[in-house]
C-alpha atoms as a PDB file:
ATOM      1  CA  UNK A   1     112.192 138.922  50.699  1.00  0.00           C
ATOM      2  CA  UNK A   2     109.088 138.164  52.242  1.00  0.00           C
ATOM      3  CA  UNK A   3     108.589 137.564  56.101  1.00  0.00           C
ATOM      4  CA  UNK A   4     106.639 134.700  57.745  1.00  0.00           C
ATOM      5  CA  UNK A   5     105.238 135.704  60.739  1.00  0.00           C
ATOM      6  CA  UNK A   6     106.538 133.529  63.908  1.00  0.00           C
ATOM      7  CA  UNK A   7     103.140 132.134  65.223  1.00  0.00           C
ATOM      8  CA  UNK A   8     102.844 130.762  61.392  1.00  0.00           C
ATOM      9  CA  UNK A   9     106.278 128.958  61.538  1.00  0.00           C
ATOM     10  CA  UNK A  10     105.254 127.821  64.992  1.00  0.00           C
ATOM     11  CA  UNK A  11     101.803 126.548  63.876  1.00  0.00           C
ATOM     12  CA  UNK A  12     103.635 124.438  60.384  1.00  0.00           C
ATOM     13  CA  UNK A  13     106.101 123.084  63.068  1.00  0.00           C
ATOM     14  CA  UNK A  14     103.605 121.866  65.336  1.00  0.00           C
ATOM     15  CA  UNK A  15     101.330 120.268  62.538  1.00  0.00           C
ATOM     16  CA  UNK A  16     104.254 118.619  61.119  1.00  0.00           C
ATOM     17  CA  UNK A  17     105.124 117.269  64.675  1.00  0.00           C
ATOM     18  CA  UNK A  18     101.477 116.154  65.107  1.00  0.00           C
ATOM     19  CA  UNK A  19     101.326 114.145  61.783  1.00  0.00           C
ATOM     20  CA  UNK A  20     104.520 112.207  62.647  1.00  0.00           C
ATOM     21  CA  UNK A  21     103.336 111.543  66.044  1.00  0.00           C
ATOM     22  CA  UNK A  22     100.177 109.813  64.374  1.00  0.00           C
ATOM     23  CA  UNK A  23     102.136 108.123  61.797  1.00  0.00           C
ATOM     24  CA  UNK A  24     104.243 106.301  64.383  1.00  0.00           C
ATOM     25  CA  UNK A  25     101.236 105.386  66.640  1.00  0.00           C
ATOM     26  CA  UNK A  26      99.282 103.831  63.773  1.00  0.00           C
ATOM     27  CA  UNK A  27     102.719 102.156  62.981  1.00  0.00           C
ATOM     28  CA  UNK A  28     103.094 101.163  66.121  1.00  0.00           C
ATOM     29  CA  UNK A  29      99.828  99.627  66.270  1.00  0.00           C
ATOM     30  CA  UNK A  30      99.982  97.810  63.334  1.00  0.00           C
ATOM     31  CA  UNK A  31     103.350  96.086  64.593  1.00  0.00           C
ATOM     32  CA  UNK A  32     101.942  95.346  67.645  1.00  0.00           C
ATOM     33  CA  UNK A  33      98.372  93.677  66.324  1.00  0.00           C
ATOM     34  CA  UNK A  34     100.993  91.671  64.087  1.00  0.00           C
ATOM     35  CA  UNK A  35     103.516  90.316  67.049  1.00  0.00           C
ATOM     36  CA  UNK A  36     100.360  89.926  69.535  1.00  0.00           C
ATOM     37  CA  UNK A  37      99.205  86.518  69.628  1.00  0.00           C
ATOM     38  CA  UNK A  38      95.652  85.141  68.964  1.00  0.00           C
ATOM     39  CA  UNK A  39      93.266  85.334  71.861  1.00  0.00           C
ATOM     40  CA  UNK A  40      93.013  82.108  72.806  1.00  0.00           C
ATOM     41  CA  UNK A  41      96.270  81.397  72.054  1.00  0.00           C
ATOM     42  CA  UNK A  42      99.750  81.316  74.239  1.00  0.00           C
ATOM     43  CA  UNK A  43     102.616  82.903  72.764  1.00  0.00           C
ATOM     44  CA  UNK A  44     105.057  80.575  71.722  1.00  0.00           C
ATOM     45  CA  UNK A  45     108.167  79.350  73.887  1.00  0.00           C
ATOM     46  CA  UNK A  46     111.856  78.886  73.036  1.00  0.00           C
ATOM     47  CA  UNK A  47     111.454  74.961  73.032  1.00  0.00           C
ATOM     48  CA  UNK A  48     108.107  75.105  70.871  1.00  0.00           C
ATOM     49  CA  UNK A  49     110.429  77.301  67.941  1.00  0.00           C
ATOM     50  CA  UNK A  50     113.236  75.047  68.615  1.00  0.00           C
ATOM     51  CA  UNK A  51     110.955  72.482  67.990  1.00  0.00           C
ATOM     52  CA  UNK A  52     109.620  73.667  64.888  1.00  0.00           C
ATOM     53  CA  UNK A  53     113.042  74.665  63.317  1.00  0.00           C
ATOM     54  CA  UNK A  54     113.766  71.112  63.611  1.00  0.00           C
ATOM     55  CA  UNK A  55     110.683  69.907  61.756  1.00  0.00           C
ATOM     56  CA  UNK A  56     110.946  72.217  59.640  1.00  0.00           C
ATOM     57  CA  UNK A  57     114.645  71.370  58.417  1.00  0.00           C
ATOM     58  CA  UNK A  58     113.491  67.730  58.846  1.00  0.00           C
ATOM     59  CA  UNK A  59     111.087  68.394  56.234  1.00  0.00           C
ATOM     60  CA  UNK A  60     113.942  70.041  53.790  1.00  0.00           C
ATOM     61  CA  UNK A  61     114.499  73.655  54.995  1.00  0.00           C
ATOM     62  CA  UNK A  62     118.059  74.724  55.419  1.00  0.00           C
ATOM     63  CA  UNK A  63     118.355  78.019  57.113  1.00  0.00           C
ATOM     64  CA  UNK A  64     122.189  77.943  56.603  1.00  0.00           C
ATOM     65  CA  UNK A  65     121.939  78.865  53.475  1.00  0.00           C
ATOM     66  CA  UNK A  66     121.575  82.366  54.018  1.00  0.00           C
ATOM     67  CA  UNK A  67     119.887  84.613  51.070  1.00  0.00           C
ATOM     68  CA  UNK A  68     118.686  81.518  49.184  1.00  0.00           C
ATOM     69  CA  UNK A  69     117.000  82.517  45.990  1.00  0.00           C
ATOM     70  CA  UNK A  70     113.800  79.970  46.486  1.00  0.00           C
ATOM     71  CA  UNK A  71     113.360  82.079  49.486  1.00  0.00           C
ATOM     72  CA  UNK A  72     110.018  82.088  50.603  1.00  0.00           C
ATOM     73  CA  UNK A  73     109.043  78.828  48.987  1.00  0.00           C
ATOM     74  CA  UNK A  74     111.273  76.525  50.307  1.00  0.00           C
ATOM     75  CA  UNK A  75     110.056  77.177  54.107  1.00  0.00           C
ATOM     76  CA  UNK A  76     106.647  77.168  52.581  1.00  0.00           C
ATOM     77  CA  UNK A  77     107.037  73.629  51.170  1.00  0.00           C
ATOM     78  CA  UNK A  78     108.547  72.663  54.312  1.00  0.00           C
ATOM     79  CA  UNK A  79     105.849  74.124  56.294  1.00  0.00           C
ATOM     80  CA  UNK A  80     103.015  72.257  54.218  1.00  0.00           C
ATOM     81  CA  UNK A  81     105.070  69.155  54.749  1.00  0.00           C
ATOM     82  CA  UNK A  82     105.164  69.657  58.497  1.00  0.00           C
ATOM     83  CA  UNK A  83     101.652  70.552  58.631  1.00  0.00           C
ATOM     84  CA  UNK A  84     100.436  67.031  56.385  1.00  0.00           C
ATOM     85  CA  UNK A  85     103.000  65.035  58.823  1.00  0.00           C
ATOM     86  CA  UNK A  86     100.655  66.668  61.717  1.00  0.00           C
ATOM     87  CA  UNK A  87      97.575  65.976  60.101  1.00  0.00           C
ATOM     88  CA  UNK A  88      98.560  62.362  59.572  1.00  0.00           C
ATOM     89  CA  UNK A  89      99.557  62.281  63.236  1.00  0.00           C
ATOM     90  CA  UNK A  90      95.658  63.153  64.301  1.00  0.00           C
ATOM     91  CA  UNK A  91      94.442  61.119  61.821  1.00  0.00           C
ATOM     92  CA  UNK A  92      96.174  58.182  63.157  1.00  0.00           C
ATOM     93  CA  UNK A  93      95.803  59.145  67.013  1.00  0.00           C
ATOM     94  CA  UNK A  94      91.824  59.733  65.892  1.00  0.00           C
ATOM     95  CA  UNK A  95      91.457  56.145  64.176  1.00  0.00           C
ATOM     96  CA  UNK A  96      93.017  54.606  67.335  1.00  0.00           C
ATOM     97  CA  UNK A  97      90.933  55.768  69.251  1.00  0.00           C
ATOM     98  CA  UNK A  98      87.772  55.341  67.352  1.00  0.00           C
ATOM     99  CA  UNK A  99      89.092  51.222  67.335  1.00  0.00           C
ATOM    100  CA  UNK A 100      89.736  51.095  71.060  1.00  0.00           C
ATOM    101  CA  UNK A 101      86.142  52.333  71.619  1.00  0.00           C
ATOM    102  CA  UNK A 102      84.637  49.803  69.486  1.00  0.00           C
ATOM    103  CA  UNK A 103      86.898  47.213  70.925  1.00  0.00           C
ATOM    104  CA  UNK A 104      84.760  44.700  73.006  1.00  0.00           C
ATOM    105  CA  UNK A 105      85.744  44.801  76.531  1.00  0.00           C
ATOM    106  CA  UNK A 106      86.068  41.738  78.620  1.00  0.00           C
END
């Protein structure tokens, strides 16, 4: 049977220490840079998600039903729909205002 000297065992535990220790920071990292909002933006409040659950099941998305197989693409469909009924919102707030500009004032 062969012997491994202490300070060997020592060194392997500490390496093996080290590498986990720097796989958990860049983990770490990663999760944060993911959750962190935009710069420039706010992070979101409980009435703004509120708010978007109910567009979003508006739009067709039913979280109730629990591991749905069309899971992703039926929050994706709602989502585009959501984001086109925005759009349309602009659009129509834009064009308003673009007429009361033009409108003659007396």
């Amino acid at each position: 049977m062969r012997l491994i000297p202490l300070n060997r065992l020592a060194v392997r535990a500490l390496s093996g220490a080290l590498a986990v220790s720097a796989a958990l920071l860049l983990t770490s990292n990663g999760v944060y840079a993911q959750t962190s909002p935009s710069p420039g933006t706010h992070p979101l409040t409980r009435a703004e998600v509120r708010q978007e659950l109910v567009e979003l099941e508006a739009a067709g998305y039913d979280p109730s039903r629990g591991d749905d197989s069309n899971y992703p693409a039926d929050i994706q469909e709602a989502e585009r729909k959501v984001a086109a009924m925005h759009a349309a919102q602009t659009n129509a707030l834009n064009d308003n205002q673009s007429a009361m500009q033009t409108m003659p004032m007396h």
